[in-house]
N, C-alpha and C. Protein backbone atom coordinates (compact mmCIF):
# COMPACT_ATOMS: atom_id res chain seq x y z
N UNK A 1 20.20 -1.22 5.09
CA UNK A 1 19.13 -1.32 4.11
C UNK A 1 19.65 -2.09 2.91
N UNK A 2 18.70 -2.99 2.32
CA UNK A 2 19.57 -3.61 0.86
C UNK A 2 19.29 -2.67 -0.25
N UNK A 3 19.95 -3.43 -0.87
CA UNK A 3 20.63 -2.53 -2.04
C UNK A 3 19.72 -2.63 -3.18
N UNK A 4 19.26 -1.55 -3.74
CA UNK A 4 17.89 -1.26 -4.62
C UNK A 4 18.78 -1.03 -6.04
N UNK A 5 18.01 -1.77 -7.20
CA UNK A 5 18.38 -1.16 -7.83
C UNK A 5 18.42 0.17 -8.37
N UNK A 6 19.53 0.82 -9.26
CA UNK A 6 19.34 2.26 -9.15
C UNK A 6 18.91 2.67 -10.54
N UNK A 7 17.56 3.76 -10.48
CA UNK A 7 16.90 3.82 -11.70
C UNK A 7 17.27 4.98 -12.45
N UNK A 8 17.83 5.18 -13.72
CA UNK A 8 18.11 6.28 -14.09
C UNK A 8 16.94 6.72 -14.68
N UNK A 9 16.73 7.92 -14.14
CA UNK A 9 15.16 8.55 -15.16
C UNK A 9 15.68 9.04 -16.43
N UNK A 10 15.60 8.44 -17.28
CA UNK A 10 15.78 9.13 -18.81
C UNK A 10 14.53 9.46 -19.63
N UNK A 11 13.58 8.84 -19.14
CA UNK A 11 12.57 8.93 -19.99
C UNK A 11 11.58 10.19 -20.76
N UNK A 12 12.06 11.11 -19.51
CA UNK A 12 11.03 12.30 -19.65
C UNK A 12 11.71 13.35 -19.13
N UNK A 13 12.17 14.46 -20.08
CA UNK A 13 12.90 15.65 -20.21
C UNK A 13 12.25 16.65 -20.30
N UNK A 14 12.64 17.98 -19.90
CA UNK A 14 12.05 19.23 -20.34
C UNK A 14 12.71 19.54 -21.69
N UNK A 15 11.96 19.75 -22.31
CA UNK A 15 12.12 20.30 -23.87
C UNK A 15 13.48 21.25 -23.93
N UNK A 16 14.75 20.82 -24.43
CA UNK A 16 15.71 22.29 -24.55
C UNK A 16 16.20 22.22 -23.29
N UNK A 17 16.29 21.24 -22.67
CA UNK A 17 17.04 21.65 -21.20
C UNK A 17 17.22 20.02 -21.02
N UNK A 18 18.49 20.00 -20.27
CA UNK A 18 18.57 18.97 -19.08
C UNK A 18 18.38 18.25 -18.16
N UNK A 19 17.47 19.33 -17.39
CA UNK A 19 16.84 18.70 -16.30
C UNK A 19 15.12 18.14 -16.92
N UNK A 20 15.43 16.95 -15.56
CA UNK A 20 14.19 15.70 -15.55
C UNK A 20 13.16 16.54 -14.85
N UNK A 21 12.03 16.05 -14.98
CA UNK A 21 10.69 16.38 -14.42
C UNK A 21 11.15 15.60 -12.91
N UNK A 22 10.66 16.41 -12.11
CA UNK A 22 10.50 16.09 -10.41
C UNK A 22 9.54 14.39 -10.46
N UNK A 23 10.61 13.85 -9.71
CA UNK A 23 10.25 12.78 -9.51
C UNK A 23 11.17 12.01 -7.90
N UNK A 24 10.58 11.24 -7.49
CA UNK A 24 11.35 10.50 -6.21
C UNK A 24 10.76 8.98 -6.23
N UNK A 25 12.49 8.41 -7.04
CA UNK A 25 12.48 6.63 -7.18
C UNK A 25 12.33 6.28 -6.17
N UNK A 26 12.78 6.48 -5.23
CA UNK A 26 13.49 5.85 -3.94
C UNK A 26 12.02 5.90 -3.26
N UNK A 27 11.17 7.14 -3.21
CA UNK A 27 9.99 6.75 -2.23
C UNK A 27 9.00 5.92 -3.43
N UNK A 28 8.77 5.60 -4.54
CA UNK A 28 8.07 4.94 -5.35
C UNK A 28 8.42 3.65 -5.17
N UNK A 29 9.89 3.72 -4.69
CA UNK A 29 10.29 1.93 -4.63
C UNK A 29 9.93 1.65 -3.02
N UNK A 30 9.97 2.54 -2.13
CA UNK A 30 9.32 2.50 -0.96
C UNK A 30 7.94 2.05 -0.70
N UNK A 31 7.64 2.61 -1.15
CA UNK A 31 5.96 2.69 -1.28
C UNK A 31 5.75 0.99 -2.45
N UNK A 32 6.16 0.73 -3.31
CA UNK A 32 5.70 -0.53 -3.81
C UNK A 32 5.98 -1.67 -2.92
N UNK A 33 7.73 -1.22 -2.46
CA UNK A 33 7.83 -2.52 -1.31
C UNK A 33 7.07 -3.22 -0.39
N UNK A 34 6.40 -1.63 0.31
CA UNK A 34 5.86 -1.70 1.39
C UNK A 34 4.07 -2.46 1.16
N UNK A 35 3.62 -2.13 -0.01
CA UNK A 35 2.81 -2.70 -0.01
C UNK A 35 2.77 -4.20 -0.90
N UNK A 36 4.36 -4.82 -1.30
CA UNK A 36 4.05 -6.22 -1.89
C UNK A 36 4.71 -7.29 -0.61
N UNK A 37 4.88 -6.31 0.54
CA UNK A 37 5.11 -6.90 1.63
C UNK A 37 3.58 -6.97 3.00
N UNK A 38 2.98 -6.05 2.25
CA UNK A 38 1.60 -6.32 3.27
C UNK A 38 0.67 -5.23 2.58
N UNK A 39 -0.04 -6.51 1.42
CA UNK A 39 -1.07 -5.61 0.65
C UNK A 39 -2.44 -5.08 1.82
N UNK A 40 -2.26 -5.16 2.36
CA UNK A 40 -3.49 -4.21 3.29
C UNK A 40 -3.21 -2.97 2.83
N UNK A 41 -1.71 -2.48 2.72
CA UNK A 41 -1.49 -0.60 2.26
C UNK A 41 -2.21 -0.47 1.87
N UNK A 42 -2.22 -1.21 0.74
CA UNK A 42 -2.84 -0.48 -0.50
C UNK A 42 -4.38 0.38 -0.27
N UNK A 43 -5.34 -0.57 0.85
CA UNK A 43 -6.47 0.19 0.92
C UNK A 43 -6.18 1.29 1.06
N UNK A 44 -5.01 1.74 2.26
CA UNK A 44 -4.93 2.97 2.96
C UNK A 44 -4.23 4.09 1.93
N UNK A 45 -3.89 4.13 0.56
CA UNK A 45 -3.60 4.53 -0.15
C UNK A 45 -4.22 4.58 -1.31
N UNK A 46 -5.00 3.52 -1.49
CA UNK A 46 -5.76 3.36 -2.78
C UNK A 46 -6.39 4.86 -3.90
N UNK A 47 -7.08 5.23 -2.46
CA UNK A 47 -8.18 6.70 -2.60
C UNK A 47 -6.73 7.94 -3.60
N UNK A 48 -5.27 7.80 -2.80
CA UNK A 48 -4.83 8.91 -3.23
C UNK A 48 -3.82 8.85 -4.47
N UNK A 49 -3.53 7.24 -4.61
CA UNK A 49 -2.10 6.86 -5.49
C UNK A 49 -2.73 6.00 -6.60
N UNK A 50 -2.34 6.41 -7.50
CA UNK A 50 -2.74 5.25 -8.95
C UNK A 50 -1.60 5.30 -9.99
N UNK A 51 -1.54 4.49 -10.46
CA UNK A 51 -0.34 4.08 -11.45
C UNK A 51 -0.13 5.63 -12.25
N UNK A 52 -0.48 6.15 -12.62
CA UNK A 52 -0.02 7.23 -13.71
C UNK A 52 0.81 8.17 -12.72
N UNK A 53 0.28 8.29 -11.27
CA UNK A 53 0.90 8.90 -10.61
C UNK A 53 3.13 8.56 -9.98
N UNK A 54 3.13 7.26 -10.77
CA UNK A 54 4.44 6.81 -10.96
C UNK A 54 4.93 7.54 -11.79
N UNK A 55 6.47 8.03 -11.51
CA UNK A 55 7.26 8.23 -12.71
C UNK A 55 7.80 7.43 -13.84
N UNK A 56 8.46 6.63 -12.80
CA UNK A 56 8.83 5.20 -13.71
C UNK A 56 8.19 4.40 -14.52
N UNK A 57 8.09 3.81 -15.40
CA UNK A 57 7.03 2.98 -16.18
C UNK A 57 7.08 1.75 -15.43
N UNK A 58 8.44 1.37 -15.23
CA UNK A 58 7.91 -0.36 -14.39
C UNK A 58 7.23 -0.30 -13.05
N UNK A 59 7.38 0.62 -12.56
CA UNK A 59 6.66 0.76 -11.14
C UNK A 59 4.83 1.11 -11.57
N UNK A 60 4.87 1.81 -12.51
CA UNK A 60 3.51 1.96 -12.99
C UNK A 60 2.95 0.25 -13.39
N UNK A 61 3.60 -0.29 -14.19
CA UNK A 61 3.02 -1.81 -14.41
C UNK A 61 3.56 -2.36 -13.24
N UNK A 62 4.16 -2.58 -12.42
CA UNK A 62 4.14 -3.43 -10.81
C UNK A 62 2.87 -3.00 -10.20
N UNK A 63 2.41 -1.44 -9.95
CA UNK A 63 1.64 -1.23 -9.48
C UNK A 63 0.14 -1.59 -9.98
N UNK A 64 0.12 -1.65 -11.04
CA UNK A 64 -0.87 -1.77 -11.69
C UNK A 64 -1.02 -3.44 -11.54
N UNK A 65 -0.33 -4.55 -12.12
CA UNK A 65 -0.36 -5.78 -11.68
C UNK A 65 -0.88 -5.87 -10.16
N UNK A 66 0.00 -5.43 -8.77
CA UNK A 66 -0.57 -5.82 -7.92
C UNK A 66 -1.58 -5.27 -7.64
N UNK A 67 -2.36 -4.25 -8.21
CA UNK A 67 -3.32 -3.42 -7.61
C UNK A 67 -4.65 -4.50 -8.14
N UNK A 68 -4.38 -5.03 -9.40
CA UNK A 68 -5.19 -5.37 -9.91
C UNK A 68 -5.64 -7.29 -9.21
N UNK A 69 -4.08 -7.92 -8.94
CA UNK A 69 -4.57 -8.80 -7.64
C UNK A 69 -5.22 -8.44 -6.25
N UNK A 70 -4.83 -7.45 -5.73
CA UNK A 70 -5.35 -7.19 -4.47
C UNK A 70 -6.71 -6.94 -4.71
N UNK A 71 -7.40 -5.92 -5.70
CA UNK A 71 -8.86 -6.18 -6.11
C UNK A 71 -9.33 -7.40 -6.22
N UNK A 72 -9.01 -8.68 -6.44
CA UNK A 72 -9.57 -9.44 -6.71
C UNK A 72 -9.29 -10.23 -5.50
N UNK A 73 -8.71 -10.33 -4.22
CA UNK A 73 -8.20 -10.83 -3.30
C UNK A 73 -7.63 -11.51 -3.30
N UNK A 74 -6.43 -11.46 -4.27
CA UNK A 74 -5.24 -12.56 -4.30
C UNK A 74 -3.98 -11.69 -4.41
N UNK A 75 -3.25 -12.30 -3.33
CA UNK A 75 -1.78 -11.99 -3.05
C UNK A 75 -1.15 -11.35 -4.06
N UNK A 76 -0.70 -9.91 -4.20
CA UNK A 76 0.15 -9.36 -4.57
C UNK A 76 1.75 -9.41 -3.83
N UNK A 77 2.55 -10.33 -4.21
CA UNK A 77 4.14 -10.14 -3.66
C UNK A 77 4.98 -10.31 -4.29
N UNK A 78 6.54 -10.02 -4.76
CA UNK A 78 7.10 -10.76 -5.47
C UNK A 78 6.82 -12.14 -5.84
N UNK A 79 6.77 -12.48 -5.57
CA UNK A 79 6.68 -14.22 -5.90
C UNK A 79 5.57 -14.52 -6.88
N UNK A 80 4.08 -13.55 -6.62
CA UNK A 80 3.20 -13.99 -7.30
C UNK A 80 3.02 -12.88 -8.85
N UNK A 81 3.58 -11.72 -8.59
CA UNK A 81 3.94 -10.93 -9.37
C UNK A 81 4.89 -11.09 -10.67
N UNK A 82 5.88 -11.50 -10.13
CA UNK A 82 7.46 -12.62 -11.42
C UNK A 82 6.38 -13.03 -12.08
N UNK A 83 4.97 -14.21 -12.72
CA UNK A 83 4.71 -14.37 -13.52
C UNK A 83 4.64 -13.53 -14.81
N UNK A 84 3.88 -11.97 -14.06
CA UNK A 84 3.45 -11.38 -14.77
C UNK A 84 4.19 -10.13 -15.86
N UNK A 85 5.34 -10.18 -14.82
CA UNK A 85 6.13 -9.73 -15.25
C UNK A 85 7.85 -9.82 -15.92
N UNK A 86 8.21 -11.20 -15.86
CA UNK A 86 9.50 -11.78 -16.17
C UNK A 86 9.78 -11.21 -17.53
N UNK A 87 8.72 -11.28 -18.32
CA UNK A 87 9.42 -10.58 -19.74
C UNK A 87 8.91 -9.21 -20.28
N UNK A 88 8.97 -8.24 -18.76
CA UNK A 88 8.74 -7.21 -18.84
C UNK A 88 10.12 -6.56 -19.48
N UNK A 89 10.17 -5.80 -20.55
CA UNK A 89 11.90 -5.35 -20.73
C UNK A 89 12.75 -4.60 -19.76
N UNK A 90 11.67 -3.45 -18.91
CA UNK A 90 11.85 -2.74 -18.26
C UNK A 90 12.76 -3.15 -16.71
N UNK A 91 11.54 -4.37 -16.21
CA UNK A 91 12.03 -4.72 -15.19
C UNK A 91 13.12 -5.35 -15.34
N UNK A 92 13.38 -6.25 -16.62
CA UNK A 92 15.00 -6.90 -17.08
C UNK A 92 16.05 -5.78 -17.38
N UNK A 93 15.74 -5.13 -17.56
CA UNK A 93 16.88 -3.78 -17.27
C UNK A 93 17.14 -3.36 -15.90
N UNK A 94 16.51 -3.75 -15.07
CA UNK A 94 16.73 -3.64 -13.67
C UNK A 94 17.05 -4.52 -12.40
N UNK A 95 17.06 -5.79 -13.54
CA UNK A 95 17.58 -6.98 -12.68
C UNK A 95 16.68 -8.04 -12.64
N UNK A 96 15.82 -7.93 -13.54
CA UNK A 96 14.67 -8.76 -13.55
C UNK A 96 13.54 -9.50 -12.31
N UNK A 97 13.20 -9.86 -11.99
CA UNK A 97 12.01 -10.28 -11.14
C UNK A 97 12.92 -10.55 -9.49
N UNK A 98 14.21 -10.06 -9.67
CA UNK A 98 14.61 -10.24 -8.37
C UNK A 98 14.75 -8.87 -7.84
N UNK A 99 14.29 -7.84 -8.76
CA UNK A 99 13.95 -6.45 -8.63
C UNK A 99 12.56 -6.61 -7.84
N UNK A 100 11.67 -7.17 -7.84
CA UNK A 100 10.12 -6.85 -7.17
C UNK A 100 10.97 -7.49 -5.39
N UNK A 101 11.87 -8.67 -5.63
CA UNK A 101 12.42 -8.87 -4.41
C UNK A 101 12.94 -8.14 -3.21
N UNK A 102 14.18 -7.49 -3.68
CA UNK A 102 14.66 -6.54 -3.53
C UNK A 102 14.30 -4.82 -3.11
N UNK A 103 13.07 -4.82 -3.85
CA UNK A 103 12.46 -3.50 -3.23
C UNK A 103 11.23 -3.94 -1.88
N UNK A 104 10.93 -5.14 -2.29
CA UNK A 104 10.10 -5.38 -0.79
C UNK A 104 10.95 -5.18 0.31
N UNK A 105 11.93 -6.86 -0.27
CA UNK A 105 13.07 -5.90 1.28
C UNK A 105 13.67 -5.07 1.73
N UNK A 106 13.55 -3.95 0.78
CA UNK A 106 14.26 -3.08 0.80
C UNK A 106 13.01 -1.63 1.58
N UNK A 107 12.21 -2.17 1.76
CA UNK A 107 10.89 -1.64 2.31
C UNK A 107 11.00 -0.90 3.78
N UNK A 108 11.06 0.21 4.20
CA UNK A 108 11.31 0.35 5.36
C UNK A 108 10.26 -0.57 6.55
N UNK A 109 9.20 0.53 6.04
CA UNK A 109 7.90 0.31 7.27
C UNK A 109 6.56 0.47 6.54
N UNK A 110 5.65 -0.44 6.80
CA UNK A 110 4.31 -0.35 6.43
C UNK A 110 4.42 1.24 6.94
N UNK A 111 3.87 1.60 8.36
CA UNK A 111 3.52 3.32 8.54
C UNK A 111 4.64 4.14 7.78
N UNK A 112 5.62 3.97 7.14
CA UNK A 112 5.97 5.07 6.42
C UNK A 112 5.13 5.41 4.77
N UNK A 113 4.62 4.15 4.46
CA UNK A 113 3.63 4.41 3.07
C UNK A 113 2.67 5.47 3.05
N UNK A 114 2.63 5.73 4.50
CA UNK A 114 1.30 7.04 4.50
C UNK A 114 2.53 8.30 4.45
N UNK A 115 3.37 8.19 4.69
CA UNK A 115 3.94 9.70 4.15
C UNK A 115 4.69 9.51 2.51
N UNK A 116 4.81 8.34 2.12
CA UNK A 116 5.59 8.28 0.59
C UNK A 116 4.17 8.34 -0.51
N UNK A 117 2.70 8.04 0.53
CA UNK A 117 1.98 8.04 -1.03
C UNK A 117 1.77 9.54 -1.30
N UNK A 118 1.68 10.30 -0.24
CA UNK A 118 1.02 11.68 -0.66
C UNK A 118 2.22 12.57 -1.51
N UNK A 119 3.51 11.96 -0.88
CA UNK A 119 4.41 12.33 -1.70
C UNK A 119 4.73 12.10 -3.14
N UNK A 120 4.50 10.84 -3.53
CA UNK A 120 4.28 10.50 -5.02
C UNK A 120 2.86 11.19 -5.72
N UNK A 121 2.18 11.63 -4.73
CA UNK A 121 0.58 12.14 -5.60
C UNK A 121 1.30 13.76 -5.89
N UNK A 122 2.45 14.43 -5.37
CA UNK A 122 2.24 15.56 -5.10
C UNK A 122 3.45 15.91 -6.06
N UNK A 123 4.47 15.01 -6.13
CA UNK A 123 5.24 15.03 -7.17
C UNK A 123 4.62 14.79 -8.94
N UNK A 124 3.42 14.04 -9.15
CA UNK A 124 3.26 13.62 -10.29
C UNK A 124 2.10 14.92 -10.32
N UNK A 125 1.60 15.80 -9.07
CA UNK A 125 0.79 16.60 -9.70
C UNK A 125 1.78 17.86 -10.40
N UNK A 126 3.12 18.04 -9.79
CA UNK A 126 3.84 19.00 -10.34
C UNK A 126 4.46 19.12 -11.46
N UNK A 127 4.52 17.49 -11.89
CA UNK A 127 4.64 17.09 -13.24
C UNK A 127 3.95 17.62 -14.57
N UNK A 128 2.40 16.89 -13.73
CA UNK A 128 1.26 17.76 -14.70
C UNK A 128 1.23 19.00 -14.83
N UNK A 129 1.47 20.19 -13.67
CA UNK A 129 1.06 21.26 -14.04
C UNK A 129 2.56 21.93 -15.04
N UNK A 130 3.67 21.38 -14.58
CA UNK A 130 4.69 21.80 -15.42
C UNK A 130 4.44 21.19 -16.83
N UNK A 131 3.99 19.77 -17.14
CA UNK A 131 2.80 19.89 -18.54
C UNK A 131 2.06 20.76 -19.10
N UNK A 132 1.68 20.98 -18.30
CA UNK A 132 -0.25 21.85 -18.32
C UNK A 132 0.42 23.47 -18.96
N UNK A 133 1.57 23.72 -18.17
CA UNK A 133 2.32 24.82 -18.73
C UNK A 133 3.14 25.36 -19.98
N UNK A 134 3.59 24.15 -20.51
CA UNK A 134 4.47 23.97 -21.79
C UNK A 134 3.32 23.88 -22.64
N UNK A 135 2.18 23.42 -22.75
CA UNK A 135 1.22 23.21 -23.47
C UNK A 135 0.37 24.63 -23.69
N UNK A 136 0.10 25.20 -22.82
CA UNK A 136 -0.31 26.68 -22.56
C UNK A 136 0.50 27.51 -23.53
N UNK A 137 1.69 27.28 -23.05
CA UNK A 137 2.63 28.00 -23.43
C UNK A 137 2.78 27.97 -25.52
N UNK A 138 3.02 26.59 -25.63
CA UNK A 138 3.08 26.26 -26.46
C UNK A 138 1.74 26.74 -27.69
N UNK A 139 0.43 26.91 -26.93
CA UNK A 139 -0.54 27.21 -27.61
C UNK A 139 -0.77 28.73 -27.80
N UNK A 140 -0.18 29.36 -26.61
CA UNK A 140 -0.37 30.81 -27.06
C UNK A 140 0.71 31.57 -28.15
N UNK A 141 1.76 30.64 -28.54
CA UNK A 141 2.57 31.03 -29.05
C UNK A 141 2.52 30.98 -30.39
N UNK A 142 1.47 30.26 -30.53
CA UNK A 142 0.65 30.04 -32.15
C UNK A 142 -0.52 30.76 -32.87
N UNK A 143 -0.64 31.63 -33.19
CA UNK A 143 -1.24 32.78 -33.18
C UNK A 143 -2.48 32.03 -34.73
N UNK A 144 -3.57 31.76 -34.22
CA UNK A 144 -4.38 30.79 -35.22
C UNK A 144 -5.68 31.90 -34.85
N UNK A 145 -6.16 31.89 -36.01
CA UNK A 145 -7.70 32.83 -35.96
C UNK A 145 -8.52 31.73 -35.57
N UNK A 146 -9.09 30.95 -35.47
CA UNK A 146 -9.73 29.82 -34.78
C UNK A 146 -9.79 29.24 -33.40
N UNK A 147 -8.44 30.32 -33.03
CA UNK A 147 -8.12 29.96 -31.27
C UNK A 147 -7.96 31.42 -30.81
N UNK A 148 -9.12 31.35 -30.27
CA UNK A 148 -9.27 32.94 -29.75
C UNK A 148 -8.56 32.71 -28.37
N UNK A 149 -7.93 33.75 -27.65
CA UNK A 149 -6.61 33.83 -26.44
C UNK A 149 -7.68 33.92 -25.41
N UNK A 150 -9.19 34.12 -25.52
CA UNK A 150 -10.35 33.63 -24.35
C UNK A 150 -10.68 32.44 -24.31
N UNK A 151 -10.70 31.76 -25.31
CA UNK A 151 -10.96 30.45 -25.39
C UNK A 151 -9.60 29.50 -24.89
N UNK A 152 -8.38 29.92 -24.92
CA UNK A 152 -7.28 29.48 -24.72
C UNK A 152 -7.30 29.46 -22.65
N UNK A 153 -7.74 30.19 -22.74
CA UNK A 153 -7.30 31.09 -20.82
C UNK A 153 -8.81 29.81 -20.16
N UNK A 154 -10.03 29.87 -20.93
CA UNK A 154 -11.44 29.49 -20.19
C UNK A 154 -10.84 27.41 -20.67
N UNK A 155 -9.82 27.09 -21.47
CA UNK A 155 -9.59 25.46 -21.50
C UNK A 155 -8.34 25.50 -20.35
N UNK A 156 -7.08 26.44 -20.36
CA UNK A 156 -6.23 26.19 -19.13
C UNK A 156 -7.11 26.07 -17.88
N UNK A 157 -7.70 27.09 -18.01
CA UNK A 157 -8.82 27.47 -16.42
C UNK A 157 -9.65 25.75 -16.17
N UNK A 158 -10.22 24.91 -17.50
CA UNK A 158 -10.54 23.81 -17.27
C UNK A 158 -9.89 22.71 -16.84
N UNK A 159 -8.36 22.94 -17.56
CA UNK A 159 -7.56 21.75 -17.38
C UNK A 159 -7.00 22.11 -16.11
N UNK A 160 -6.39 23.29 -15.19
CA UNK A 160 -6.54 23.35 -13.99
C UNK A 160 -7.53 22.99 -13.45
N UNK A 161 -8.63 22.99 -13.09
CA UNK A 161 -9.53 22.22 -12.33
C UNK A 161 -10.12 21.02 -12.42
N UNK A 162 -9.55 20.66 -13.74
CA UNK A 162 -9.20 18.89 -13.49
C UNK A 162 -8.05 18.11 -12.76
N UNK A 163 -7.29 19.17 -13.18
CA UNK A 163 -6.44 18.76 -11.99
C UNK A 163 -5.89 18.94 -10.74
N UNK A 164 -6.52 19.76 -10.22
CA UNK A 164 -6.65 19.96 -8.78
C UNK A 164 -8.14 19.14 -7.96
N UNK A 165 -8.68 18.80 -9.11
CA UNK A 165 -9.73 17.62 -8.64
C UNK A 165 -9.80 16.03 -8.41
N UNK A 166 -8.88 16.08 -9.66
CA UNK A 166 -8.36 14.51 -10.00
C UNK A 166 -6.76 13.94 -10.03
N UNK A 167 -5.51 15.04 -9.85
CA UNK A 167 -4.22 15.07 -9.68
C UNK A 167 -3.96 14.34 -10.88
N UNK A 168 -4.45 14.28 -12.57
CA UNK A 168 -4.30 13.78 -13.41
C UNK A 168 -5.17 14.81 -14.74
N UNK A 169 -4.40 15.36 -15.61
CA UNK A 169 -5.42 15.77 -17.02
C UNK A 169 -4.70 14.97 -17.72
N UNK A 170 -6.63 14.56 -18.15
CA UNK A 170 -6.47 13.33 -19.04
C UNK A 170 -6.31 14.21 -20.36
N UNK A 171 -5.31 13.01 -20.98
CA UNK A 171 -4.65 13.18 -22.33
C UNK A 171 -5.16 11.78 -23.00
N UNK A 172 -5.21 12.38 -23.85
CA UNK A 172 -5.33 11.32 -25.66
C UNK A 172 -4.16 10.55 -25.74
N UNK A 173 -3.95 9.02 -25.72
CA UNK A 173 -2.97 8.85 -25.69
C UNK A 173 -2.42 8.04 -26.90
């Protein structure tokens, strides 16, 4: 297999601790390869994987770039991608546009994308709810006459069923 570059997740920590939020580079770089090597994937994934569901930020803008050619029916591959991204900082920390190269070839198999997308949807939903939890957490621990602890339990109860509907609660950003 060639040699991928290797991504250190620094970006996103648990508060007071060490450990990173659950994430898997290796099937995100799988899964992009596979589809800037034969954007047909993407239909077959479209319905379950969307950029936020990336850990990484450059894989979120790769994905998002090619997602946004393949909508329009023009070739998403390395080659046509490097425009858009050469003075991305991210991807120049990673080797620059010979990084979108490199993970295509580094692509196992078109049929393995159907087991790496559900895996990236299922990792970024555990993300959220370990969000969804610190935030909970964080709010009951604030004892405000204006935030009654029913009103606190009936918005978790909402923001769970946004996200077991949509594998994303939307945030203000």
């Amino acid at each position: 297999m060639n040699d991928v570059a290797t991504i250190r997740p620094v970006r996103e920590t648990l508060p007071a601790t060490t450990e990173t939020l659950p994430h898997n580079i290796e099937a995100e770089q799988q899964l992009l390869g596979a589809i800037l090597t034969n954007n047909d994937i993407f239909d077959r994934i479209a319905s379950l994987v969307k950029a936020e569901h990336f850990f990484e930020p450059v894989h979120q803008r790769i994905f998002e770039i090619a997602v946004a050619r393949i909508q329009r029916n023009a070739l998403a591959s390395p080659v046509t991608l490097k425009g858009y991204l050469e003075e991305d900082a991210g991807l120049k920390e990673l080797g620059g546009p010979a990084y979108l190269a490199r993970i295509a070839g580094a692509a196992i198999s078109a049929f393995a994308a159907r087991d790496y997308a559900p895996m990236i949807y299922d990792i970024a939903v555990r993300r959220e709810l370990i969000r969804l939890g610190q935030d909970i957490q964080a709010r009951a621990t604030q004892a405000k006459v204006e935030d009654d602890p029913k009103d606190q339990i009936t918005s978790a109860e909402q923001q769970l069923y946004k996200l077991a509907e949509q594998g994303q609660i939307g945030r203000a950003s």
